[in-house]
PDB file of N, CA and C in Angstrom:
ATOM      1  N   UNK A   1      -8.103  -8.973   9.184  1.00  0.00           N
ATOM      2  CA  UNK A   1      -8.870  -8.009   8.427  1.00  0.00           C
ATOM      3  C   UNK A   1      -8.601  -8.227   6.938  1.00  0.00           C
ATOM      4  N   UNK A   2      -9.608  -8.255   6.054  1.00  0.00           N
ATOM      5  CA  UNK A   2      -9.628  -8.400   4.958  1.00  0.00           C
ATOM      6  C   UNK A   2      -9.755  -6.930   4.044  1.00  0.00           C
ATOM      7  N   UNK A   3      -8.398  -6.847   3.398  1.00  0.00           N
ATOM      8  CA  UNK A   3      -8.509  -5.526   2.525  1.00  0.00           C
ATOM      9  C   UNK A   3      -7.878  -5.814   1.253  1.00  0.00           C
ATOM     10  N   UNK A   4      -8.527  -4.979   0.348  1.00  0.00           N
ATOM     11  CA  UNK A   4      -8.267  -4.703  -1.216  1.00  0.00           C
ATOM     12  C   UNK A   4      -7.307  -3.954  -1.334  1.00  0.00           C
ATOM     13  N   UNK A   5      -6.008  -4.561  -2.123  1.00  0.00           N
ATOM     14  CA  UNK A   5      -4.761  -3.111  -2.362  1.00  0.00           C
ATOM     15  C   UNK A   5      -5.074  -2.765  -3.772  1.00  0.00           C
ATOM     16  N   UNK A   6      -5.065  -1.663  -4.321  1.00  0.00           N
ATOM     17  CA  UNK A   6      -5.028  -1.383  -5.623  1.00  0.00           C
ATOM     18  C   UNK A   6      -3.568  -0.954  -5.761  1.00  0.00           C
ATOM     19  N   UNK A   7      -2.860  -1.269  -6.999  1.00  0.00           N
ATOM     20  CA  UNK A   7      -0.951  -0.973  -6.760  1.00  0.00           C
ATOM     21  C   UNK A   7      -1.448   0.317  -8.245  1.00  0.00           C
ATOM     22  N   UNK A   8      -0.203   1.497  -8.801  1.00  0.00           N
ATOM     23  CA  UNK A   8      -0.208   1.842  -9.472  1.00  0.00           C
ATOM     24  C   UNK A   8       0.936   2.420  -9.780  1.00  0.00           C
ATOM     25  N   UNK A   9       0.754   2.561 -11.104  1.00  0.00           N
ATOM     26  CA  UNK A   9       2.238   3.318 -12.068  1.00  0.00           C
ATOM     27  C   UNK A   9       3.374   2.221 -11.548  1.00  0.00           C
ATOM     28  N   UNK A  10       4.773   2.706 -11.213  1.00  0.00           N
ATOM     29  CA  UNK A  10       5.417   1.618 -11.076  1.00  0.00           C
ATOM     30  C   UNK A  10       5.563   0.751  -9.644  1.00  0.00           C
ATOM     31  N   UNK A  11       4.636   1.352  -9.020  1.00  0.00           N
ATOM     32  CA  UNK A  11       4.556   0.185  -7.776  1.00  0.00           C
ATOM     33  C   UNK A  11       3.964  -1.288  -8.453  1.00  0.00           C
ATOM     34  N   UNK A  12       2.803  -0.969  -9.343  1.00  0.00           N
ATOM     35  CA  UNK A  12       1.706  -2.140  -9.781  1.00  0.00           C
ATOM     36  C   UNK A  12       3.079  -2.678 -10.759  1.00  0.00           C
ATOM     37  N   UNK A  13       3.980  -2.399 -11.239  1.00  0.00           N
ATOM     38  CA  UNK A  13       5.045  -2.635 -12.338  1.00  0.00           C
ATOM     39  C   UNK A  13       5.632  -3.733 -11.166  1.00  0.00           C
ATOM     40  N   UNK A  14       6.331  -3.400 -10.302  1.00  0.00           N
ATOM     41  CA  UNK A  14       7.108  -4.067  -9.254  1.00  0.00           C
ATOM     42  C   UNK A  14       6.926  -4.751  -8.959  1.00  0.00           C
ATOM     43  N   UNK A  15       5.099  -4.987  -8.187  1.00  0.00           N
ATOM     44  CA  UNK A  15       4.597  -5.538  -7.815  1.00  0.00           C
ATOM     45  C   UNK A  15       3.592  -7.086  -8.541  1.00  0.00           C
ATOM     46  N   UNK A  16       4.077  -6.796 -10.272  1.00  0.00           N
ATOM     47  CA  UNK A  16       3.278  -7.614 -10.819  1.00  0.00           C
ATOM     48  C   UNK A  16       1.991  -7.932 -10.875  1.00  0.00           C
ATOM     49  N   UNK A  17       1.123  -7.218 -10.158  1.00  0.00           N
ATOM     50  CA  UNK A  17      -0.245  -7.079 -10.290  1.00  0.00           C
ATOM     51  C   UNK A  17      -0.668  -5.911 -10.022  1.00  0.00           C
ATOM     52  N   UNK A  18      -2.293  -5.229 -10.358  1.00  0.00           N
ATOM     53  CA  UNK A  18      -2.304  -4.236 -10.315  1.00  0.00           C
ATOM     54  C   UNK A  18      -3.223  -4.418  -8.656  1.00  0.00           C
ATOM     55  N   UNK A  19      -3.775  -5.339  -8.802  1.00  0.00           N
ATOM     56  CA  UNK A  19      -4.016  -5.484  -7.228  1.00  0.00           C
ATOM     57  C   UNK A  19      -4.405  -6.848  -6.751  1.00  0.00           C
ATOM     58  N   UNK A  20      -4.777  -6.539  -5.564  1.00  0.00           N
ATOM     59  CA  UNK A  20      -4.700  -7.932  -4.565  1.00  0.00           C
ATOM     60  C   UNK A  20      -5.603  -7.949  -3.232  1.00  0.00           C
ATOM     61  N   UNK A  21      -6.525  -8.677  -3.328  1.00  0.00           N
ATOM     62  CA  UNK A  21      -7.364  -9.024  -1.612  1.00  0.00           C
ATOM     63  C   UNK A  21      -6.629  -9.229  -0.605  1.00  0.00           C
ATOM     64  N   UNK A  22      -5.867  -8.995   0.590  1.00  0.00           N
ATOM     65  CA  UNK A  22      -5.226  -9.562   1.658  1.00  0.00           C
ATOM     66  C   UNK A  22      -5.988  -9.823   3.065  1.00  0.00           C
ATOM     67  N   UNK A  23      -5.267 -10.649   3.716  1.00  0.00           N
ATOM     68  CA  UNK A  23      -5.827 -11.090   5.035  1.00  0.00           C
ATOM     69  C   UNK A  23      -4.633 -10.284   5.848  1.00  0.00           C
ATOM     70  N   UNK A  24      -4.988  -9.050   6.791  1.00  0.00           N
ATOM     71  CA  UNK A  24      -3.893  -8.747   7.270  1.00  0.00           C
ATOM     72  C   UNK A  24      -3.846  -9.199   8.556  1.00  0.00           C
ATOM     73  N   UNK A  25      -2.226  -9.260   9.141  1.00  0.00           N
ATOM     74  CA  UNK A  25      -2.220  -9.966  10.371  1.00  0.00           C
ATOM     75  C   UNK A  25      -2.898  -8.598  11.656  1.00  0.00           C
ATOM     76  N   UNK A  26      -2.969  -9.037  12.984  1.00  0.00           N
ATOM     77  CA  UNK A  26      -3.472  -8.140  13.643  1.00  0.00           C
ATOM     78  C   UNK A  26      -2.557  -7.113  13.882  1.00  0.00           C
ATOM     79  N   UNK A  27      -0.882  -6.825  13.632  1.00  0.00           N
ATOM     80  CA  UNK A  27      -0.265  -5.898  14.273  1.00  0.00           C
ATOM     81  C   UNK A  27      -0.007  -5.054  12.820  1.00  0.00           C
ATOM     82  N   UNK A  28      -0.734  -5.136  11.504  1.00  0.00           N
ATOM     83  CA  UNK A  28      -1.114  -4.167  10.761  1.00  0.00           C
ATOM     84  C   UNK A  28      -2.246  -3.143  10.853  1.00  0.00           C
ATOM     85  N   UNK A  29      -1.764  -2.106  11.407  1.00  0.00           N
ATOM     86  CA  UNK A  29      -3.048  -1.632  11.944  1.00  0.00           C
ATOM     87  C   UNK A  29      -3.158   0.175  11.077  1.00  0.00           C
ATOM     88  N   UNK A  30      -1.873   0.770  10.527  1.00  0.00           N
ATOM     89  CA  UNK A  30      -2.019   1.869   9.678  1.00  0.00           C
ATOM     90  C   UNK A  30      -1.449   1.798   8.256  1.00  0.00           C
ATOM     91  N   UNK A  31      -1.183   2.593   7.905  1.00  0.00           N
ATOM     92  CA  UNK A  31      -0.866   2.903   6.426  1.00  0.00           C
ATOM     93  C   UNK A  31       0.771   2.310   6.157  1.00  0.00           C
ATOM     94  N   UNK A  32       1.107   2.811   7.090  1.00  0.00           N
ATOM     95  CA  UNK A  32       2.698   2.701   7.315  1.00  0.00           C
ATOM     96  C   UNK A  32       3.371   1.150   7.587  1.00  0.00           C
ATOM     97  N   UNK A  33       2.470   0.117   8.297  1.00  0.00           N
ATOM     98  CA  UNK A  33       2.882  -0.685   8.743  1.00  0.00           C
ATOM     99  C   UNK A  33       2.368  -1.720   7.698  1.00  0.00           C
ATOM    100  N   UNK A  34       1.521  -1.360   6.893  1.00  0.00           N
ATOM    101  CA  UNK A  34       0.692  -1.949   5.513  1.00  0.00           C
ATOM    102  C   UNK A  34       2.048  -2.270   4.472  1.00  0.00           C
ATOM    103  N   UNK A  35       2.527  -1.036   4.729  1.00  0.00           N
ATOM    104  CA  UNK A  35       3.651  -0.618   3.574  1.00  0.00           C
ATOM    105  C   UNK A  35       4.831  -1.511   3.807  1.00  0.00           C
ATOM    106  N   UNK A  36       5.434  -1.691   5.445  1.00  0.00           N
ATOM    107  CA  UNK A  36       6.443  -2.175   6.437  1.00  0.00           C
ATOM    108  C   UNK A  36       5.715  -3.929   5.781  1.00  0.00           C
ATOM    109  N   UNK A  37       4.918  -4.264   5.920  1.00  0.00           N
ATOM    110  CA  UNK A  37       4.663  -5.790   6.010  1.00  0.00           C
ATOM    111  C   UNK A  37       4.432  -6.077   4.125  1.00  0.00           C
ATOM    112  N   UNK A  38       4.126  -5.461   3.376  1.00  0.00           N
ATOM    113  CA  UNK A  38       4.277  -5.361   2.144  1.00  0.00           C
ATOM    114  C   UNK A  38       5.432  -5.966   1.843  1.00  0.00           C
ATOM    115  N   UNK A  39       6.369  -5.138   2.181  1.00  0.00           N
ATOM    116  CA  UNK A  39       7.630  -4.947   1.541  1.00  0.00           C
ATOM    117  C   UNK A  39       8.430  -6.334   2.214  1.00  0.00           C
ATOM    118  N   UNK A  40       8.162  -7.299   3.667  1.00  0.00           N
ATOM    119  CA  UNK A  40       8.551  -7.621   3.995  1.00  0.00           C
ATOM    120  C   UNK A  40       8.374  -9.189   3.644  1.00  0.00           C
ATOM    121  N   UNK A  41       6.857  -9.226   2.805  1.00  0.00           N
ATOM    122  CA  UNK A  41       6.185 -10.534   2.513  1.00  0.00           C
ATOM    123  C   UNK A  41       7.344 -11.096   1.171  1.00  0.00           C
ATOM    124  N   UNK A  42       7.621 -10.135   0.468  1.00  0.00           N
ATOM    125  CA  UNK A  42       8.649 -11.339  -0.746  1.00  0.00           C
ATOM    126  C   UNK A  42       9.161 -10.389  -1.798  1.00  0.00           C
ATOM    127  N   UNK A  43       9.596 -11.085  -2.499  1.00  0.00           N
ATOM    128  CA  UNK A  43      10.914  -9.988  -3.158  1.00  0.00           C
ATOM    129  C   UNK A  43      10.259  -8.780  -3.835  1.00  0.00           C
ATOM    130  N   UNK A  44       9.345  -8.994  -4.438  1.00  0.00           N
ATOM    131  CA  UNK A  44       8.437  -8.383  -5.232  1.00  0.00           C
ATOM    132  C   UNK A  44       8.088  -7.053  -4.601  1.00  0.00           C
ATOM    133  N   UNK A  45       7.923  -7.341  -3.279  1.00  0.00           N
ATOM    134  CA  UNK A  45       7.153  -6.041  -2.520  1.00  0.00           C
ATOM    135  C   UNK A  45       8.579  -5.248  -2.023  1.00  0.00           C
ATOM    136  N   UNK A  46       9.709  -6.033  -1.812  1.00  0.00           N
ATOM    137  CA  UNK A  46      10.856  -6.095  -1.070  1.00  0.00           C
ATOM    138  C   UNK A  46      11.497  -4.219  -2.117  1.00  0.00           C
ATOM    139  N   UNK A  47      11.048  -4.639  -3.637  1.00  0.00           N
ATOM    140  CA  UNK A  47      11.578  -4.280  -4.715  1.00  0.00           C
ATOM    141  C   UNK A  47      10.715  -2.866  -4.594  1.00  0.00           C
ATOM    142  N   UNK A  48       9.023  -2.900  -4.348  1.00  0.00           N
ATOM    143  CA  UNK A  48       8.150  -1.892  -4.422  1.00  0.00           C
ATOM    144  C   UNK A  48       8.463  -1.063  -3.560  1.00  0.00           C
ATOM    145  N   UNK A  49       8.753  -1.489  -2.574  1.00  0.00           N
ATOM    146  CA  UNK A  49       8.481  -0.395  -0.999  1.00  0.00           C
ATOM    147  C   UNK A  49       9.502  -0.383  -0.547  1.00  0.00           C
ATOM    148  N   UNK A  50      11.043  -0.109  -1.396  1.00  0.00           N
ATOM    149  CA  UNK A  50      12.462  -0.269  -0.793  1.00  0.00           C
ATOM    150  C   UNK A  50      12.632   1.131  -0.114  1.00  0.00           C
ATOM    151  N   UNK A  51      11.766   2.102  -1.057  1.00  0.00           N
ATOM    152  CA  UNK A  51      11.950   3.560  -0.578  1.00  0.00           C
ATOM    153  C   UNK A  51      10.470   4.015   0.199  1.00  0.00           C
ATOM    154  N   UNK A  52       9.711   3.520   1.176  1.00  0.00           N
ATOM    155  CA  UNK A  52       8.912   3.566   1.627  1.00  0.00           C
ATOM    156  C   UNK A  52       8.158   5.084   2.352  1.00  0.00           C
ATOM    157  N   UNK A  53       8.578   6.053   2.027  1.00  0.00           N
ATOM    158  CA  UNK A  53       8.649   7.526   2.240  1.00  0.00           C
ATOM    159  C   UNK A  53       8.448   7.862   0.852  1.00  0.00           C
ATOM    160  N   UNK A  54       8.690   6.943  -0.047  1.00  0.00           N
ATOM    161  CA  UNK A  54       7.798   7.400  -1.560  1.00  0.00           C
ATOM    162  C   UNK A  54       6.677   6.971  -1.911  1.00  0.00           C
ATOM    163  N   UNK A  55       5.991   5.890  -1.139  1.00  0.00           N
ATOM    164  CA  UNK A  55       4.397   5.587  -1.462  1.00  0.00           C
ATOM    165  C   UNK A  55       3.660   6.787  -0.812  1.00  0.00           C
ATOM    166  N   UNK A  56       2.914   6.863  -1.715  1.00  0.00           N
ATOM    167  CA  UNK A  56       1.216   7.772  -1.355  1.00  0.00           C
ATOM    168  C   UNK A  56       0.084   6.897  -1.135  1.00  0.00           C
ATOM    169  N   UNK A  57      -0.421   6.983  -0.715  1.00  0.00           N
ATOM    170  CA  UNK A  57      -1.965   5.673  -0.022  1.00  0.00           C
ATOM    171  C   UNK A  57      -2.851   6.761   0.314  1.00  0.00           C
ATOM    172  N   UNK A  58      -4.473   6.295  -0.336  1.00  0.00           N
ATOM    173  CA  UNK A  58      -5.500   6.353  -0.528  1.00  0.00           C
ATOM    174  C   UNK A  58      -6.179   5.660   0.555  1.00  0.00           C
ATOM    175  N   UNK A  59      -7.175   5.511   1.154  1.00  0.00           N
ATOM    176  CA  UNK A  59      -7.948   4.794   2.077  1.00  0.00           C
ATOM    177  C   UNK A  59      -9.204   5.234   1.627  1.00  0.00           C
ATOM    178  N   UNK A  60      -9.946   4.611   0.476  1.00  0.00           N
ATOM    179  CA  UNK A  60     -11.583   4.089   0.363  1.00  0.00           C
ATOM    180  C   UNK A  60     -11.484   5.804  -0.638  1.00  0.00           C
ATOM    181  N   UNK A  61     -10.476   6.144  -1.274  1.00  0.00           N
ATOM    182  CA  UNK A  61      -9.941   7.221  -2.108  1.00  0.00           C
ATOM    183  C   UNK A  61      -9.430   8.290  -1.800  1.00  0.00           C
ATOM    184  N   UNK A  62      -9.438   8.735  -0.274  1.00  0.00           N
ATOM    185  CA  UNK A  62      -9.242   9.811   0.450  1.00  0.00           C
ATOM    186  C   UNK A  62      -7.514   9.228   0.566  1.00  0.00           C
ATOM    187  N   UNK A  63      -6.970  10.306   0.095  1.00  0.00           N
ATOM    188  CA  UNK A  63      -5.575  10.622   0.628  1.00  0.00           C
ATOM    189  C   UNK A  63      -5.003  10.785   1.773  1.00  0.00           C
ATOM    190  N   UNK A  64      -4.127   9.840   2.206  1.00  0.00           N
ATOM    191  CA  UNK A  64      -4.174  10.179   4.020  1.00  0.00           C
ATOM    192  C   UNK A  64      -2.494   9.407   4.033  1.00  0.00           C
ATOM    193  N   UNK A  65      -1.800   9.948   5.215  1.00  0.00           N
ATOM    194  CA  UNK A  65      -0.543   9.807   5.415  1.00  0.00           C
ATOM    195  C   UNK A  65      -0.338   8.133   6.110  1.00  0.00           C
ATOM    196  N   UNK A  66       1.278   8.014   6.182  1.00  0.00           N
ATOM    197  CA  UNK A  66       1.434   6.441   6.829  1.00  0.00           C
ATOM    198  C   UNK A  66       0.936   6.372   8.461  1.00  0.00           C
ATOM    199  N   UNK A  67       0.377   7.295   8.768  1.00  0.00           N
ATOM    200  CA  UNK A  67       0.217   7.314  10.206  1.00  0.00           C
ATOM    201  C   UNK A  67      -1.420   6.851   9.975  1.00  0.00           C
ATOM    202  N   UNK A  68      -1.850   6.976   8.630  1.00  0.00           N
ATOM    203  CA  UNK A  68      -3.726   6.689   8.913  1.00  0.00           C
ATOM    204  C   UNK A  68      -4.368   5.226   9.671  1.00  0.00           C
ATOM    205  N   UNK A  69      -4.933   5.308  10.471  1.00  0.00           N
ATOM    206  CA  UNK A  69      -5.594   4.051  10.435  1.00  0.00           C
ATOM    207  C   UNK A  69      -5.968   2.944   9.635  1.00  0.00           C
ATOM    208  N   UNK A  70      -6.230   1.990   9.778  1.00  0.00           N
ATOM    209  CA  UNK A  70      -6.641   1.048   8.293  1.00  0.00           C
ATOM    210  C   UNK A  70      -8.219   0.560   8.945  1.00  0.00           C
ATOM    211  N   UNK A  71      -8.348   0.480  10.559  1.00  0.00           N
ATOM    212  CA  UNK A  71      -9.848   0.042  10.498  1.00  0.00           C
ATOM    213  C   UNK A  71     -10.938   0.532   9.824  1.00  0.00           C
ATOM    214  N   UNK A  72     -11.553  -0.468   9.567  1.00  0.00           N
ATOM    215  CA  UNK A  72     -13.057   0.260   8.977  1.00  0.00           C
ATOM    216  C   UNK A  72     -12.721   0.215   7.362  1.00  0.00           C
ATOM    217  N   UNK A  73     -11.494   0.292   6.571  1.00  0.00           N
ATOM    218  CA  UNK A  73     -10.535   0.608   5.225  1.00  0.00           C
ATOM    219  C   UNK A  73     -11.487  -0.633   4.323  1.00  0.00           C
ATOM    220  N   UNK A  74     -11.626  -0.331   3.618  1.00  0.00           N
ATOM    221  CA  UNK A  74     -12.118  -1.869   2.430  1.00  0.00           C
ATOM    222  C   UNK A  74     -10.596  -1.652   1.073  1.00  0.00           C
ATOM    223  N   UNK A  75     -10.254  -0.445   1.123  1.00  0.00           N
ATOM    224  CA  UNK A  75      -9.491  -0.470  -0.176  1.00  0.00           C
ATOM    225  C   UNK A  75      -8.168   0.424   0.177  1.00  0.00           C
ATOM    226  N   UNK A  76      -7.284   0.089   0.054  1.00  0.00           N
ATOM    227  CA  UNK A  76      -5.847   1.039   0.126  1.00  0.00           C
ATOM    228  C   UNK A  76      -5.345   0.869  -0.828  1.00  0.00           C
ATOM    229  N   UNK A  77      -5.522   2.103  -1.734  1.00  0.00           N
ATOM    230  CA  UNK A  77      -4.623   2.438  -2.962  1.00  0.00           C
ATOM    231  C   UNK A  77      -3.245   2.815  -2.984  1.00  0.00           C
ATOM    232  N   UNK A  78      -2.405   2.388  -3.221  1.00  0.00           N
ATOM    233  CA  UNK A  78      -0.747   2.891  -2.798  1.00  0.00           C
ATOM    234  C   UNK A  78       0.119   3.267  -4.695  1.00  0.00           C
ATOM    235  N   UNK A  79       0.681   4.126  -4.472  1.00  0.00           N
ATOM    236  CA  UNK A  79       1.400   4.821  -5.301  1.00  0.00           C
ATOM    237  C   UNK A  79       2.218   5.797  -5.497  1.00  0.00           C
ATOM    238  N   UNK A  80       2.974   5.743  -6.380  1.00  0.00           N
ATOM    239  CA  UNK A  80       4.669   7.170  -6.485  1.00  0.00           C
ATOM    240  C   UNK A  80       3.766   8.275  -6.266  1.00  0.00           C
ATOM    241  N   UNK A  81       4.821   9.270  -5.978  1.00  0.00           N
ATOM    242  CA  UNK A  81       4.016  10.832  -6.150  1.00  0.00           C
ATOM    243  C   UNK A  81       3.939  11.147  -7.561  1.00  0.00           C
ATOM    244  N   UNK A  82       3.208  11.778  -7.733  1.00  0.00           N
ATOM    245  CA  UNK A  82       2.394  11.796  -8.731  1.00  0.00           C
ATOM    246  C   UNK A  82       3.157  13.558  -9.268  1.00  0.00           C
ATOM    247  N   UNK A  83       3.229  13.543 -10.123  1.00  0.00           N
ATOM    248  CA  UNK A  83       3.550  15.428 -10.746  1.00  0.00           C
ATOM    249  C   UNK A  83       1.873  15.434 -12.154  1.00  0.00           C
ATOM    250  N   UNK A  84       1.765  17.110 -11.944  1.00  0.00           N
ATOM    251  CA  UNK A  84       0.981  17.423 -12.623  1.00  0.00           C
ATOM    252  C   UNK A  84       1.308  18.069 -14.006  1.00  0.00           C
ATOM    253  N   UNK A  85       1.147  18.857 -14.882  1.00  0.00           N
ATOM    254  CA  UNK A  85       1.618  19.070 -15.892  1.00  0.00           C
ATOM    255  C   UNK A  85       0.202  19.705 -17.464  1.00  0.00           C
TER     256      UNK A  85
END
């Protein structure tokens, strides 16, 4: 499956880009395991997603937890929690 990550604030910092097209393998199949294979591909992500209970993810902009599905997804936005002010 082919999906768009958009990275932000200091994930996109970590991560050295602000985003990226991926080919995911077939046993990526939610939010959570996006995050799990992220972090597992190279140091960079290793560095982003060390605390993985602190990304927030978007799916096509809708806010949805690590349990969401990814089929059907064109874009997963991932990022810190956010404070308002």
């Amino acid at each position: 499956m082919i999906l768009e990550i958009a990275y932000f604030a200091w994930v996109r910092d970590r991560m050295g880009v602000a985003d990226e097209t991926v080919d995911l393998p077939a046993n990526v199949t939610h939010v959570g395991a996006l995050v799990a294979w992220l972090a597992a591909r190279d140091g960079r992500g290793q560095v982003a997603f060390a605390e993985p209970q602190r990304i927030r993810a978007a799916i096509d902009g809708v806010m949805m937890g690590h349990d969401a599905p990814l089929a059907g997804a064109r874009e997963v936005a991932l990022f810190p929690p956010v404070t308002g002010g």
